[in-house]
Protein backbone atom coordinates (compact mmCIF):
# COMPACT_ATOMS: atom_id res chain seq x y z
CA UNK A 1 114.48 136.08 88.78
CA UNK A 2 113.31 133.59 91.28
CA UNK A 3 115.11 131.62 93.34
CA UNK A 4 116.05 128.20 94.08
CA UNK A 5 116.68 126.57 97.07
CA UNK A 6 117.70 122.90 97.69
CA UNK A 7 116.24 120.97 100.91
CA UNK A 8 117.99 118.21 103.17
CA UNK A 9 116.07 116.87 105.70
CA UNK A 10 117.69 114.60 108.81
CA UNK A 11 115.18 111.50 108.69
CA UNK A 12 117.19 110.97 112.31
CA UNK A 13 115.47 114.52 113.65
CA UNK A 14 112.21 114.70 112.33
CA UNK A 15 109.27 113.94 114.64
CA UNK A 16 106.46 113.97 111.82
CA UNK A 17 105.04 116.70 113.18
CA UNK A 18 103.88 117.77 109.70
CA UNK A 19 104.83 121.62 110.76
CA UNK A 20 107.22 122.14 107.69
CA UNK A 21 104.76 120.86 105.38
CA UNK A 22 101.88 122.94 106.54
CA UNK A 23 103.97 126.18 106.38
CA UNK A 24 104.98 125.52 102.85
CA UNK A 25 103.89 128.36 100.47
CA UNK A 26 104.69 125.65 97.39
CA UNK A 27 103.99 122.62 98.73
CA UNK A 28 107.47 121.26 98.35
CA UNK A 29 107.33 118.86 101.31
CA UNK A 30 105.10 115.87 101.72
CA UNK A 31 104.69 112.89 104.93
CA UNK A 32 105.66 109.47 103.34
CA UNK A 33 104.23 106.51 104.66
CA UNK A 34 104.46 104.80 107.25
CA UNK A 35 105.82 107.34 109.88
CA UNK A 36 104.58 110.20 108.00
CA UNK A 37 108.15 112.03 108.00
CA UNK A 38 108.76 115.15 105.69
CA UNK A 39 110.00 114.21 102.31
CA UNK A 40 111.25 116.43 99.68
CA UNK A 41 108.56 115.50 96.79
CA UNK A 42 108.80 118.79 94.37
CA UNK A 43 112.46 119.60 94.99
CA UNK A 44 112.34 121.75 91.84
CA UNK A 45 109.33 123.98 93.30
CA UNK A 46 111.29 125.09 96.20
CA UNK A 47 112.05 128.98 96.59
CA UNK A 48 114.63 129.01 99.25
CA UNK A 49 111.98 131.19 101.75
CA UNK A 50 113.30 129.15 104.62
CA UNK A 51 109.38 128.69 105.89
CA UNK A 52 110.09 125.19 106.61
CA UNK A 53 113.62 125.02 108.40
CA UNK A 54 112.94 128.51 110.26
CA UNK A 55 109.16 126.57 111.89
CA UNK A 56 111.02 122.74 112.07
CA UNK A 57 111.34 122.49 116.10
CA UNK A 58 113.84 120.20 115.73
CA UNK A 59 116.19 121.33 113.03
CA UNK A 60 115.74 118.87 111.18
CA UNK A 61 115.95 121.24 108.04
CA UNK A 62 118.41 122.72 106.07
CA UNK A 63 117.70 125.13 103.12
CA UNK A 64 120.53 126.11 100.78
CA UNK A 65 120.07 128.79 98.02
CA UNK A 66 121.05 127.28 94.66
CA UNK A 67 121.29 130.92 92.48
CA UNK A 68 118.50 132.26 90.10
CA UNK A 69 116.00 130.27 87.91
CA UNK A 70 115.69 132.08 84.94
């Protein structure tokens, strides 16, 4: 079974250095206009690898496993 993670991101933190969305296997993340900072836009495509809040250089990222999607 796969699984699920769920993604909070601190607007406050992020630079919009785009890193987390670039590193994303799924392509969960996305810039939103008009400071281009990381938004969650496909929460429910997320697979808790921690890609994006292990690369963030500010910590603006926090992954949380949610259990199994069957």
């Amino acid at each position: 079974m796969a699984k699920r993670g769920i993604i909070t991101i601190d607007q406050r933190l992020c630079k919009s250095c785009g890193i987390c969305i670039e590193f994303c296997p799924r392509k969960v993340l996305a810039a939103e206009e008009p400071l281009m900072k990381a938004v969650v836009a496909r929460p429910e495509d997320c697979t808790a690898c921690l890609l994006c809040e292990l690369y963030c250089p500010d910590w603006a990222i926090n992954v949380e496993e949610a259990g199994d999607v069957r």
